[in-house]
C-alpha atoms as a PDB file:
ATOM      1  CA  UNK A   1      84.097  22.945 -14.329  1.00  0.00           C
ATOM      2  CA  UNK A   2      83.930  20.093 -11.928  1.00  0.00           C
ATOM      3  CA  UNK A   3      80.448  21.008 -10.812  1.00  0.00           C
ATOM      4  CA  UNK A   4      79.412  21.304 -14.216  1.00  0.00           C
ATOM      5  CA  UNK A   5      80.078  17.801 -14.997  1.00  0.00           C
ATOM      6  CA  UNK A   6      78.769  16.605 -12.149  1.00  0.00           C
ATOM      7  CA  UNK A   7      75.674  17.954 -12.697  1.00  0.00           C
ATOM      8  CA  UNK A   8      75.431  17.275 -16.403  1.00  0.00           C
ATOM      9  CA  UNK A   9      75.910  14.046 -15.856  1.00  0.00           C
ATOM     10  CA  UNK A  10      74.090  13.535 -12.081  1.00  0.00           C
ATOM     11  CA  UNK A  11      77.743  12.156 -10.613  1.00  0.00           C
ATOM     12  CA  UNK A  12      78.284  11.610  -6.634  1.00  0.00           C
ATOM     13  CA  UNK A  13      81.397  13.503  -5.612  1.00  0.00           C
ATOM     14  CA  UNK A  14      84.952  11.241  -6.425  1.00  0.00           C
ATOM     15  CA  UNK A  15      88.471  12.286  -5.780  1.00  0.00           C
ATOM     16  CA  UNK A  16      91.182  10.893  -8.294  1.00  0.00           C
ATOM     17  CA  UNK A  17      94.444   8.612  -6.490  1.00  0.00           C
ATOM     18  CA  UNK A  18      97.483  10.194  -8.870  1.00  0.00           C
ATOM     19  CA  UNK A  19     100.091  12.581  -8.935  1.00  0.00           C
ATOM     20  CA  UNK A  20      98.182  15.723  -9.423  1.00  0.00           C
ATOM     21  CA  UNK A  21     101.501  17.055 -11.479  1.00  0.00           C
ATOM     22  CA  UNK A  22     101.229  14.127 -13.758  1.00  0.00           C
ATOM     23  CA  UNK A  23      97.232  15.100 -14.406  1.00  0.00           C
ATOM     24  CA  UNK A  24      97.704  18.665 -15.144  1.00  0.00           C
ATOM     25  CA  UNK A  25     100.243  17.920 -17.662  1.00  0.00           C
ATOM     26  CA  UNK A  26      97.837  15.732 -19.942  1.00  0.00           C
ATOM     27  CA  UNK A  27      95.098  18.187 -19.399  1.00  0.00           C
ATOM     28  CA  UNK A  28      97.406  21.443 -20.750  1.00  0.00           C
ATOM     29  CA  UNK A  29      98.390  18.440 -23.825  1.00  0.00           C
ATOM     30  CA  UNK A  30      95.003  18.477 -24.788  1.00  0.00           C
ATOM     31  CA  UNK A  31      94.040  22.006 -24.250  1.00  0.00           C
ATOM     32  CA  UNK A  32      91.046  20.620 -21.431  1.00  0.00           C
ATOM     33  CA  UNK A  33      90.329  23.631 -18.852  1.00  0.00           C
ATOM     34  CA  UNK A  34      90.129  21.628 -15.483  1.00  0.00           C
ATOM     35  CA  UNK A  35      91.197  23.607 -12.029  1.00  0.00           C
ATOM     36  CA  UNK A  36      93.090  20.171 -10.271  1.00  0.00           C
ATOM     37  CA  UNK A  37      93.512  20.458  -6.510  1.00  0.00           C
ATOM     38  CA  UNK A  38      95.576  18.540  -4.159  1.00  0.00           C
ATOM     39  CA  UNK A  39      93.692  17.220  -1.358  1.00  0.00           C
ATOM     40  CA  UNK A  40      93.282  14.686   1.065  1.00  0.00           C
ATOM     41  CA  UNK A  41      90.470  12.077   0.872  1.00  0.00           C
ATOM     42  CA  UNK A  42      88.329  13.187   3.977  1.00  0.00           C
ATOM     43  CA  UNK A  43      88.730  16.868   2.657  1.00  0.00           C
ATOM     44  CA  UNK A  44      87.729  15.909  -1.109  1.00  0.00           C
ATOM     45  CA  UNK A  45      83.798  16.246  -1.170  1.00  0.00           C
ATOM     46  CA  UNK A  46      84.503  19.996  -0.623  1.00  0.00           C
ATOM     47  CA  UNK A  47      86.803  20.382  -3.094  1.00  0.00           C
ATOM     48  CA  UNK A  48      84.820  18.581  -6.186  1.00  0.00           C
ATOM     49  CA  UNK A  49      82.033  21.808  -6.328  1.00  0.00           C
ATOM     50  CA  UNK A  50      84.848  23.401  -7.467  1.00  0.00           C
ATOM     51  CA  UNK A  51      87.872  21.365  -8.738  1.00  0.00           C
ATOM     52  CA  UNK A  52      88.787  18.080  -9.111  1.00  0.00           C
ATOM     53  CA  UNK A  53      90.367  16.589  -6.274  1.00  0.00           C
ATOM     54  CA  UNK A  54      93.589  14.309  -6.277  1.00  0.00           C
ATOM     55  CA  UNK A  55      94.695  12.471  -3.951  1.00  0.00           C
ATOM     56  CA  UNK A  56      98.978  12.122  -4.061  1.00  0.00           C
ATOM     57  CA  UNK A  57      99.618   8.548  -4.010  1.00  0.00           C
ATOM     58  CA  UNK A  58     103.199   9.329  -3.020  1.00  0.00           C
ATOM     59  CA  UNK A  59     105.033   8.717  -6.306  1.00  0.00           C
ATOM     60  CA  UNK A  60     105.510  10.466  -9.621  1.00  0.00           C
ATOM     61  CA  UNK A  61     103.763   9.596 -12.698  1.00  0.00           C
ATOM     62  CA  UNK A  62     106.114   9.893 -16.165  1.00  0.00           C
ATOM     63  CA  UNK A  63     104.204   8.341 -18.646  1.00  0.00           C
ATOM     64  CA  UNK A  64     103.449   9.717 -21.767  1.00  0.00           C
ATOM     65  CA  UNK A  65      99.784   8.567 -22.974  1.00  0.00           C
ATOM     66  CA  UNK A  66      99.687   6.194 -25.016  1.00  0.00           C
ATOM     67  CA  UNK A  67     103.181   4.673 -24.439  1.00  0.00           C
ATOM     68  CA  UNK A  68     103.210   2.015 -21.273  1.00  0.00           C
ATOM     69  CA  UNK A  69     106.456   2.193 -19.393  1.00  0.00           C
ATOM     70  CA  UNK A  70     106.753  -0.367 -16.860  1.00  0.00           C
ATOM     71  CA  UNK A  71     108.441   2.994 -14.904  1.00  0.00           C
ATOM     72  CA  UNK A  72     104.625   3.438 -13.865  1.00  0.00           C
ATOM     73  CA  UNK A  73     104.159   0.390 -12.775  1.00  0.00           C
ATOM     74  CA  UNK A  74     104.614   1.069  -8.810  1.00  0.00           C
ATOM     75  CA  UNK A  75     102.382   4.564  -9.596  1.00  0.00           C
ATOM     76  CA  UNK A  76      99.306   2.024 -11.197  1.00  0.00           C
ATOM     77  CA  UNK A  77      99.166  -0.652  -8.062  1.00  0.00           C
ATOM     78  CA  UNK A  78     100.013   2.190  -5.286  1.00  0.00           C
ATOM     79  CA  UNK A  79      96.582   3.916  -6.426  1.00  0.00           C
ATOM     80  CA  UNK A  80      94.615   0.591  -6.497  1.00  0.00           C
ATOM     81  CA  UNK A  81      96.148  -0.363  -3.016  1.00  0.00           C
ATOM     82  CA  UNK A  82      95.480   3.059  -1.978  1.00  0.00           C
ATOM     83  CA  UNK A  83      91.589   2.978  -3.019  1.00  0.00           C
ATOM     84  CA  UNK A  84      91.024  -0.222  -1.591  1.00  0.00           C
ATOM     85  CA  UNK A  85      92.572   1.604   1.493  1.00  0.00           C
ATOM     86  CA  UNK A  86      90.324   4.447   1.128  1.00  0.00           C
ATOM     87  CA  UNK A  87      87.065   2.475   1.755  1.00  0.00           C
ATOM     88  CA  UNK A  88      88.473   0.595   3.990  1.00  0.00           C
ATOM     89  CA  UNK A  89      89.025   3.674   6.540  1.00  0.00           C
ATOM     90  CA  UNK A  90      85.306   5.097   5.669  1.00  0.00           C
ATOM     91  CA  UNK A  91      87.676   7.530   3.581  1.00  0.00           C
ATOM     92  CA  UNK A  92      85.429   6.537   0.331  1.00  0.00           C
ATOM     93  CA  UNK A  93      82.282   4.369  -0.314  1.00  0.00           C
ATOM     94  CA  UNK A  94      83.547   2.766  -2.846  1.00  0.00           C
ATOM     95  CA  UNK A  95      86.242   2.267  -5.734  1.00  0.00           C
ATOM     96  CA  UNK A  96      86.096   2.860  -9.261  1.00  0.00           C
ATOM     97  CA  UNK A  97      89.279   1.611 -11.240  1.00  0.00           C
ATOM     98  CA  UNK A  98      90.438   2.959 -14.849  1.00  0.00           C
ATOM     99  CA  UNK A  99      92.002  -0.106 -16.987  1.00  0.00           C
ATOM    100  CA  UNK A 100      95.109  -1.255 -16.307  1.00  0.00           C
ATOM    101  CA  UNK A 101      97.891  -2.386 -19.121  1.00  0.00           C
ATOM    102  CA  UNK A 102      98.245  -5.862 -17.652  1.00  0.00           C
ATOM    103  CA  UNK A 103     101.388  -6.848 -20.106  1.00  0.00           C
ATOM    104  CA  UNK A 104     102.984  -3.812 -18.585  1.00  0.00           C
ATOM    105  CA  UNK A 105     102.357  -4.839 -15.039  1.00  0.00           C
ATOM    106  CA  UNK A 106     103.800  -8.622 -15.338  1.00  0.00           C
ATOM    107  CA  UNK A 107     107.278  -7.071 -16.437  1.00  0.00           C
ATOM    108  CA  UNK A 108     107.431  -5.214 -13.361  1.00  0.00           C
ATOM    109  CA  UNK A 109     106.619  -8.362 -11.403  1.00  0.00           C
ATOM    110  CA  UNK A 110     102.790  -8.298 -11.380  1.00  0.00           C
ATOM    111  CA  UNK A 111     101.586 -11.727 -10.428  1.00  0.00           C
ATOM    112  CA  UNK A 112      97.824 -11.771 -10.625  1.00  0.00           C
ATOM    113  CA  UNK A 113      95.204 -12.466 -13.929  1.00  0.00           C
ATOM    114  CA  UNK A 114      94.090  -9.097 -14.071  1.00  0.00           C
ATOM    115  CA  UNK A 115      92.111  -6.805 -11.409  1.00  0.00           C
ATOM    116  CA  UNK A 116      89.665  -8.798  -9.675  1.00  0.00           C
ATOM    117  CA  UNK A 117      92.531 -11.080  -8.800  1.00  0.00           C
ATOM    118  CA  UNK A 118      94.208  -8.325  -7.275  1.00  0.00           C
ATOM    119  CA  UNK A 119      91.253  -6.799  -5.519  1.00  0.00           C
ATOM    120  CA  UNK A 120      90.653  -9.627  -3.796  1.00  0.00           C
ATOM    121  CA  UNK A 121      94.150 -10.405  -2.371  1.00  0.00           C
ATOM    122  CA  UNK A 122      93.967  -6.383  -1.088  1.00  0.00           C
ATOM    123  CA  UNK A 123      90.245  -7.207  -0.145  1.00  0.00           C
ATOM    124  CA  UNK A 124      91.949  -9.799   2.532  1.00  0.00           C
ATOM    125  CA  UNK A 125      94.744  -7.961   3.384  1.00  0.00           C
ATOM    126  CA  UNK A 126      92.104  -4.734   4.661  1.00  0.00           C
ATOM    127  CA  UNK A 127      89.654  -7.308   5.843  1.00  0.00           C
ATOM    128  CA  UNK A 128      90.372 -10.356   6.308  1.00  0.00           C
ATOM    129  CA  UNK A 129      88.205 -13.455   5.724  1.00  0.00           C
ATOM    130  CA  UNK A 130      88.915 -15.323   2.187  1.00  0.00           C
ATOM    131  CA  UNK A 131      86.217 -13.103  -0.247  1.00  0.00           C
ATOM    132  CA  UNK A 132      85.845 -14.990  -3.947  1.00  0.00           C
ATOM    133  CA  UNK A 133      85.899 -12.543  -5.999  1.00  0.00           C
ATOM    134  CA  UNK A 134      83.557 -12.592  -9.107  1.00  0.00           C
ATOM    135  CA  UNK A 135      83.118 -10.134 -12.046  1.00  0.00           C
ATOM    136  CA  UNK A 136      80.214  -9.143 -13.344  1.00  0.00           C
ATOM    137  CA  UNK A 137      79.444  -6.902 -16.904  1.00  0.00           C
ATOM    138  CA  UNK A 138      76.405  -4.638 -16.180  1.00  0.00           C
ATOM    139  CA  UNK A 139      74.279  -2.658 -18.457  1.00  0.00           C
ATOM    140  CA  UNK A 140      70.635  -2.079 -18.556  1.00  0.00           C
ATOM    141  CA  UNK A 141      70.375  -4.246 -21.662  1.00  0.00           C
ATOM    142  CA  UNK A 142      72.085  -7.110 -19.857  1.00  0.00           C
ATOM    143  CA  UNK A 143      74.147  -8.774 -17.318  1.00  0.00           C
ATOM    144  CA  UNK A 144      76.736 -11.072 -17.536  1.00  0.00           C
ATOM    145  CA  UNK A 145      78.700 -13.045 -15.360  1.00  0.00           C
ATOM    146  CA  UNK A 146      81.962 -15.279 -16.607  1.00  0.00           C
ATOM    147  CA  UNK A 147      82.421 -18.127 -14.337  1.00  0.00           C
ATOM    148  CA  UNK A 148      85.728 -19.125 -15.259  1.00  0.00           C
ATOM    149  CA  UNK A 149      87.963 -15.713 -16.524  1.00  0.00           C
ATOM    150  CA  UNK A 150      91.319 -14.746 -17.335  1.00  0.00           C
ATOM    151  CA  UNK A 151      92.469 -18.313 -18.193  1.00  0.00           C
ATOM    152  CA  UNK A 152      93.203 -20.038 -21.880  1.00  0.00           C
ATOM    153  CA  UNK A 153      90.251 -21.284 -23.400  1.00  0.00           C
ATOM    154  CA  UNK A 154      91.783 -24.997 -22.695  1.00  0.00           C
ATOM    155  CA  UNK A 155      92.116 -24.263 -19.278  1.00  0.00           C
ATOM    156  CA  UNK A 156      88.204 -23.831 -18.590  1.00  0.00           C
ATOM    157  CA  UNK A 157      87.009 -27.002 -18.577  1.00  0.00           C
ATOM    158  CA  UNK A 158      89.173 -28.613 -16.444  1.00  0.00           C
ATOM    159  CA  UNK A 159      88.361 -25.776 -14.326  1.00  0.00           C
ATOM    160  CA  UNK A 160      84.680 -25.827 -14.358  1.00  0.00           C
ATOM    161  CA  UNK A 161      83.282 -27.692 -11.760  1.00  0.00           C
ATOM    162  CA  UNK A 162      80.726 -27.727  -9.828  1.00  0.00           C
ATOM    163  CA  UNK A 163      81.832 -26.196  -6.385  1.00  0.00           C
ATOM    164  CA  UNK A 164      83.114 -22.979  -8.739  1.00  0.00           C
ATOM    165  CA  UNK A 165      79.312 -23.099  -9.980  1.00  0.00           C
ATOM    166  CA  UNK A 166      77.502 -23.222  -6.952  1.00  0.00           C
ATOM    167  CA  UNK A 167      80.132 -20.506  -5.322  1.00  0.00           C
ATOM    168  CA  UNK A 168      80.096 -17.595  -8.066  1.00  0.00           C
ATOM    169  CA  UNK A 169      75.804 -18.610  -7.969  1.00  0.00           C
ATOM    170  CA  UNK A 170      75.511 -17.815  -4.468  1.00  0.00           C
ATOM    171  CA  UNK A 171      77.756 -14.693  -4.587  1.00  0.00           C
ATOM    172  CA  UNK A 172      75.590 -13.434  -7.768  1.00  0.00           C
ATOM    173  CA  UNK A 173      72.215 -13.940  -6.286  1.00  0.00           C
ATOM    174  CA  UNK A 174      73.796 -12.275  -2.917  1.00  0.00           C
ATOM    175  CA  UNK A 175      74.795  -9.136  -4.317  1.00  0.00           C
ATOM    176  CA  UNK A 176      72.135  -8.897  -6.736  1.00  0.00           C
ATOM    177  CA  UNK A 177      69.403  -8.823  -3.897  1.00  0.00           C
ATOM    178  CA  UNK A 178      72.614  -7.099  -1.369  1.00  0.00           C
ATOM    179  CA  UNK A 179      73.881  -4.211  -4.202  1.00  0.00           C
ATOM    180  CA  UNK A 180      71.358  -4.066  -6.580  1.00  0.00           C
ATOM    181  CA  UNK A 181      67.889  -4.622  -4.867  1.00  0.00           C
ATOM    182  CA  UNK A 182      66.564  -7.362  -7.077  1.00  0.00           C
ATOM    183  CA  UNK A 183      64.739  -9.799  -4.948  1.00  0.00           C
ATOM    184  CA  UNK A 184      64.757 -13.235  -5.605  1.00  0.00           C
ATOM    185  CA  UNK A 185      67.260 -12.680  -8.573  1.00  0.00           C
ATOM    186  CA  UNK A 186      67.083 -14.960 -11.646  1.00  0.00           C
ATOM    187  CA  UNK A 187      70.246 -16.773 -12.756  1.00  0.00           C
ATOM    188  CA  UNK A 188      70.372 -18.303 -16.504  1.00  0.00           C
ATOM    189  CA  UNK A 189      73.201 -20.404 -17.072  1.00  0.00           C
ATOM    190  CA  UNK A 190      74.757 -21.192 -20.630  1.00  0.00           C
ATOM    191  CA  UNK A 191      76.003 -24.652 -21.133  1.00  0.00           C
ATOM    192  CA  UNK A 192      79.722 -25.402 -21.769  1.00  0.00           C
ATOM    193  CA  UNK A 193      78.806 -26.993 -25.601  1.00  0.00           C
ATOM    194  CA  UNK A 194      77.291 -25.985 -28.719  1.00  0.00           C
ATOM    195  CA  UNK A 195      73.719 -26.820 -28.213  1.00  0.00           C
ATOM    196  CA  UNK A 196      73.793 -27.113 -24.269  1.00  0.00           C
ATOM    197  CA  UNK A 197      75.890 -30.371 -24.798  1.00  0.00           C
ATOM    198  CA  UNK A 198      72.885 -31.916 -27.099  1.00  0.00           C
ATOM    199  CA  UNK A 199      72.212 -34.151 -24.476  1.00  0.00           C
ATOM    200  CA  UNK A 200      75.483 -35.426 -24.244  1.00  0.00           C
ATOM    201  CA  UNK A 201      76.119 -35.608 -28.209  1.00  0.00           C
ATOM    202  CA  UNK A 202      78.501 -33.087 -28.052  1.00  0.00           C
ATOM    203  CA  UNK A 203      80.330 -32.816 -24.395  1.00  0.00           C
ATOM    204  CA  UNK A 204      79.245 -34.287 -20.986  1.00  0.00           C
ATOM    205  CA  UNK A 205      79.926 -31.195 -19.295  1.00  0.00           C
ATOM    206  CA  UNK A 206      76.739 -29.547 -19.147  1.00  0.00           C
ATOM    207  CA  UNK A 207      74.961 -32.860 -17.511  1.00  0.00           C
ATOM    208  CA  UNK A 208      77.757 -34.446 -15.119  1.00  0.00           C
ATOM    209  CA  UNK A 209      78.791 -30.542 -14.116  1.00  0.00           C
ATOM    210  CA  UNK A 210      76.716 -27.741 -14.583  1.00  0.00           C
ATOM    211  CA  UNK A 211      72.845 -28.837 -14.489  1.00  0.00           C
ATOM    212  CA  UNK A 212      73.865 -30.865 -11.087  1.00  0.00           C
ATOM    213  CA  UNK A 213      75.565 -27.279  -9.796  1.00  0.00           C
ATOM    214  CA  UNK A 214      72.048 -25.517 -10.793  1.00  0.00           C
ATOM    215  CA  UNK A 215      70.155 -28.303  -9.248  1.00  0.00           C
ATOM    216  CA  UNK A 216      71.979 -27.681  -6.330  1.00  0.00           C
ATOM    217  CA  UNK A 217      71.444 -23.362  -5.939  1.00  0.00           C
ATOM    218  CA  UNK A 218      68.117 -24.254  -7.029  1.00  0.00           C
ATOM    219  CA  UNK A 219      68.231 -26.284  -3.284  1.00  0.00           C
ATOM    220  CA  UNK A 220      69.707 -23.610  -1.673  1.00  0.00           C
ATOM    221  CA  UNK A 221      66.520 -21.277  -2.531  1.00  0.00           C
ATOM    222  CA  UNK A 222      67.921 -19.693  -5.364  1.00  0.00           C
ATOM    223  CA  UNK A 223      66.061 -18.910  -8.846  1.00  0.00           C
ATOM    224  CA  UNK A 224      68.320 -20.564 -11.309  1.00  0.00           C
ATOM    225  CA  UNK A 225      67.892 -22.357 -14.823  1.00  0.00           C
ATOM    226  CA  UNK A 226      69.602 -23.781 -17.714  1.00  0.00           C
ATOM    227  CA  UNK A 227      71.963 -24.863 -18.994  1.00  0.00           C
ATOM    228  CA  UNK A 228      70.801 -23.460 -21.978  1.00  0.00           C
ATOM    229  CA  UNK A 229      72.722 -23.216 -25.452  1.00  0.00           C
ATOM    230  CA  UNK A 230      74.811 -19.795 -25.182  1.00  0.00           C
ATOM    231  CA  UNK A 231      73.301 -18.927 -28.669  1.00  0.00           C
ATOM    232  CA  UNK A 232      69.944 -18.395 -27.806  1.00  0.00           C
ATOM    233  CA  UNK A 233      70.568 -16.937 -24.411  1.00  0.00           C
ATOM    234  CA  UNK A 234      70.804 -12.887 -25.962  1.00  0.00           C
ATOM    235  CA  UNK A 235      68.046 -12.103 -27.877  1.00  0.00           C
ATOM    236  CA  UNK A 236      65.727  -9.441 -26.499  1.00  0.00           C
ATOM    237  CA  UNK A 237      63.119 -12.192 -25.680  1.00  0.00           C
ATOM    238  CA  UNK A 238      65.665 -14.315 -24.085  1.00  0.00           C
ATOM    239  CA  UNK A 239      67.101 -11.762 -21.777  1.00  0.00           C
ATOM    240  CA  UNK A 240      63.451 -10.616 -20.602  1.00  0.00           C
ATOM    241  CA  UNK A 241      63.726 -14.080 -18.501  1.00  0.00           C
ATOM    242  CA  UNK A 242      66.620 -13.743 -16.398  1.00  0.00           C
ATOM    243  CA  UNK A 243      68.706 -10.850 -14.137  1.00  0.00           C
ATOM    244  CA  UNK A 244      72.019 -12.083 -14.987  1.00  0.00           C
ATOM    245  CA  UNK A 245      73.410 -14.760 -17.601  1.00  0.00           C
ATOM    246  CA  UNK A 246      76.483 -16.583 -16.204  1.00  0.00           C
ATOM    247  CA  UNK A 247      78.780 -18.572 -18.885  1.00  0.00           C
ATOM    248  CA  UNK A 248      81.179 -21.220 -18.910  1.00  0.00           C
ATOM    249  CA  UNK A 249      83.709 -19.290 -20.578  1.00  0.00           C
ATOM    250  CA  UNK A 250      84.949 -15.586 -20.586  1.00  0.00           C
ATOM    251  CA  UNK A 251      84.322 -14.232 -23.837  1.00  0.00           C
ATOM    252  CA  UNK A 252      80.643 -16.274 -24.369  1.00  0.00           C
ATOM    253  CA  UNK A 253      79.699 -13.843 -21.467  1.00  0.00           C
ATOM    254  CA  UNK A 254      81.503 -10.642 -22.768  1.00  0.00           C
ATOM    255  CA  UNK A 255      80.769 -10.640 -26.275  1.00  0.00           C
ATOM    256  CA  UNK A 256      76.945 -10.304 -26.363  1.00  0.00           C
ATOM    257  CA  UNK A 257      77.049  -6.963 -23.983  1.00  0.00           C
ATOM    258  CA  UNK A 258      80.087  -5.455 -25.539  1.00  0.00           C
ATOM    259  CA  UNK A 259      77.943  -6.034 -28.219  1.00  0.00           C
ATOM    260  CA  UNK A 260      74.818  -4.344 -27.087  1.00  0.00           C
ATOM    261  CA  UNK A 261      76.585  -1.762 -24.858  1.00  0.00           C
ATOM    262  CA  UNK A 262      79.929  -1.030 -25.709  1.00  0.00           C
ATOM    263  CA  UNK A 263      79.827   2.271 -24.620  1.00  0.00           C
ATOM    264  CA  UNK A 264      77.377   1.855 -21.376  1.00  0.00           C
ATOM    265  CA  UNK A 265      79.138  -1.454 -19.746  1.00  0.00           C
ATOM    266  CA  UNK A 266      80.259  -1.647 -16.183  1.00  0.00           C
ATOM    267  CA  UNK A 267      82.479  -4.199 -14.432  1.00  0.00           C
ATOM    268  CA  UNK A 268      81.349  -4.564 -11.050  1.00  0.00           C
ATOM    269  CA  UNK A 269      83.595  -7.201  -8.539  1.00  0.00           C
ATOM    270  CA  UNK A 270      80.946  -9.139  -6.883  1.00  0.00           C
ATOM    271  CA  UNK A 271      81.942 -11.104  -3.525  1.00  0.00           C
ATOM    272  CA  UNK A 272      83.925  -8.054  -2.406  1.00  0.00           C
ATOM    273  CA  UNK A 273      83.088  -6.148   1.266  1.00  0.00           C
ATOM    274  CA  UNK A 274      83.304  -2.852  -0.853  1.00  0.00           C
ATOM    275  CA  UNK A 275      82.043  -2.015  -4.051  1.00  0.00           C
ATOM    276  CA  UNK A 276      84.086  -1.600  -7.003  1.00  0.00           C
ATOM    277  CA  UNK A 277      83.139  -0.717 -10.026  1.00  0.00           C
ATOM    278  CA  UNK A 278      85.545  -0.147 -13.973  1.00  0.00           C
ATOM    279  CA  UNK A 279      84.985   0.637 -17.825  1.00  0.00           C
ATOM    280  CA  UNK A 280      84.262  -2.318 -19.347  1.00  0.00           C
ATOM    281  CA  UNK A 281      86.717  -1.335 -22.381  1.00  0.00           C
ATOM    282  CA  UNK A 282      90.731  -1.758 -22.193  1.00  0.00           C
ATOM    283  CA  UNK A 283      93.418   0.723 -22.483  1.00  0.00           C
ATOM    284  CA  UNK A 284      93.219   1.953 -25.665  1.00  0.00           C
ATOM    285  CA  UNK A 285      96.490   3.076 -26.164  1.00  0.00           C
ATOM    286  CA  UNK A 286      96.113   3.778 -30.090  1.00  0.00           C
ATOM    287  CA  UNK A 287      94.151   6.883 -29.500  1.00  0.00           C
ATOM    288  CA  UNK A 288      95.374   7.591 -25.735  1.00  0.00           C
ATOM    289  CA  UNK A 289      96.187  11.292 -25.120  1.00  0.00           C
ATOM    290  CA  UNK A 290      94.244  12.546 -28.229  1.00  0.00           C
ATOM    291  CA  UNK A 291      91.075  13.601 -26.969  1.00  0.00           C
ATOM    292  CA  UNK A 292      88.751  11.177 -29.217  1.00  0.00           C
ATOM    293  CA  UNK A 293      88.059   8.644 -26.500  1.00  0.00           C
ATOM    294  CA  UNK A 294      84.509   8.325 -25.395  1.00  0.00           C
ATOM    295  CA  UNK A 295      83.880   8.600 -21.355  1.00  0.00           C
ATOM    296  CA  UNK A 296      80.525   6.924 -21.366  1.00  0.00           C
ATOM    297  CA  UNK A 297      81.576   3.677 -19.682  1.00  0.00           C
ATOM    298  CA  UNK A 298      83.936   5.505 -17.093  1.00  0.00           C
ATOM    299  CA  UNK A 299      80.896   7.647 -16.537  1.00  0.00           C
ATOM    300  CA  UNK A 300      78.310   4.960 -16.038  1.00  0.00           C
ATOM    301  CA  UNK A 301      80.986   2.859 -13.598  1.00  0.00           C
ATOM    302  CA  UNK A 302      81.151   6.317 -11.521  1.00  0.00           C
ATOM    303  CA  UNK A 303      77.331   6.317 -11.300  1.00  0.00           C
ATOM    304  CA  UNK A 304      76.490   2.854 -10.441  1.00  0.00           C
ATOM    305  CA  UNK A 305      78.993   3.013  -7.761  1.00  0.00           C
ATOM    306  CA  UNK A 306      77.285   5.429  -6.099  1.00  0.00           C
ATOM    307  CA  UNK A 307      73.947   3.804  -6.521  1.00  0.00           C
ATOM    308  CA  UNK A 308      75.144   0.697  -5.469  1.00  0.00           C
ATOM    309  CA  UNK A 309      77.145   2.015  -2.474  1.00  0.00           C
END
């Protein structure tokens, strides 16, 4: 069955970081007929033409789907430190994460945003260096990039400035041309305001912060424009003049693709020295464990990791 999906859907080879107990359980709940093997990561490529492979992360799983118990917290983060640990060896080429149920996490002590936070801290602990990481919402309708993220809205202007501009910038353009092969990428920014800042008529932010940021990539040999007003920024015409849109804000980035491709989105980590790729959906837990979710965005985030890897 394995090889059948891979080839219906034209997947690279992946091994799954769980308890393989844990797995088989949910698949008998909902009548699925998968053969699950234990393995080990070096051994798993052989295994996937005719099972899925699972990786023990050395801890059970108890959760029932769609009830979070804070129980599974240590099972969650072991498989994301494990995966990070995975490419690290050579062990995997890259990472592709399933969402996590951050509320969950924080009562069992989690202390980061959200993912990329936490990628990043096990990017330096593998690698070393000081990697920003940045996250980045692909389709092939549109790509966006949020330059402040997992913050209260009143939070991101006193964050915005213009070294965070000109840092996630240079990381986009990087792994743009680096990942995705674009040369010479094209960055479109959005402007803070309504209306770009109207001049200054409604904020300062877009002409004492981010056109001097732009102005300064666009030194730095990098194809960058705006600020433009974020409402005019995602029309089909519009998005025919840029690679990538980055915004101000979280959600002025996120709602215009989950909007176009709900079901096709990727997050991709930029800024990482691995690839890493994740749905661009949350948990779901009102229809988890009944069968009725759709797999197209965990299925696009397995394929563009292995393109981009």
């Amino acid at each position: 069955m394995a090889y059948v999906a891979r080839r219906s859907h034209d997947l690279p080879p992946f091994f799954l970081l769980s308890d393989s107990r844990f797995i088989a359980r949910v698949a008998a709940n909902l009548a699925f007929e998968i053969e699950i093997e234990n393995t080990t990561a070096e051994h798993a490529c052989d295994v996937f033409s005719r099972a899925l492979p699972v990786v023990d992360i050395g801890c059970d799983v108890a959760g029932v789907p769609g009830h979070p118990d804070p129980g599974d917290a240590k099972s969650t983060l072991n498989s994301i430190e494990r995966a990070v640990e995975c490419v690290a060896k050579g062990e995997a080429r890259a990472v592709v994460t399933n969402p996590i149920a951050k509320s969950v996490l924080y009562k069992a002590g989690f202390k980061h945003p959200g993912h990329t936070e936490f990628l990043a801290e096990l990017a330096h602990r593998h690698y070393g260096g000081d990697d920003r990481a940045v996250m980045m919402l692909w389709s092939q309708e549109l790509a966006v990039v949020p330059i402040t993220i997992h913050i209260p809205l009143s939070d991101a202007p006193k964050l915005l400035t213009r070294e965070l501009i000109v840092a996630t910038g240079e990381i986009v353009a990087r792994d743009l041309e680096k990942r995705f092969r674009i040369a010479n990428p094209r960055l479109a920014f959005a402007g803070l305001n309504p209306h770009a800042g109207e001049d200054g008529a409604l904020g300062a932010e877009e002409i004492e912060i981010i056109a001097p940021a732009i102005a300064e990539l666009r030194a730095r040999g990098i194809d960058a424009a705006g600020p433009f007003p974020a409402d005019t920024m995602f029309h089909a015409a519009a998005r025919a003049k840029y690679d990538v849109a980055l915004c101000p804000t979280h959600d002025q980035a996120l709602i215009p693709i989950k909007t176009l491709a709900f079901e096709r989105g990727v997050n991709v980590t930029l800024g990482l020295p691995f690839v890493r790729t994740s749905p661009d959906h949350g948990t779901a837990f009102d229809i988890a464990g009944t069968g009725v979710a759709d797999p197209t965005s965990l299925i696009e985030a397995i394929k563009l990791a292995g393109r981009i890897s």
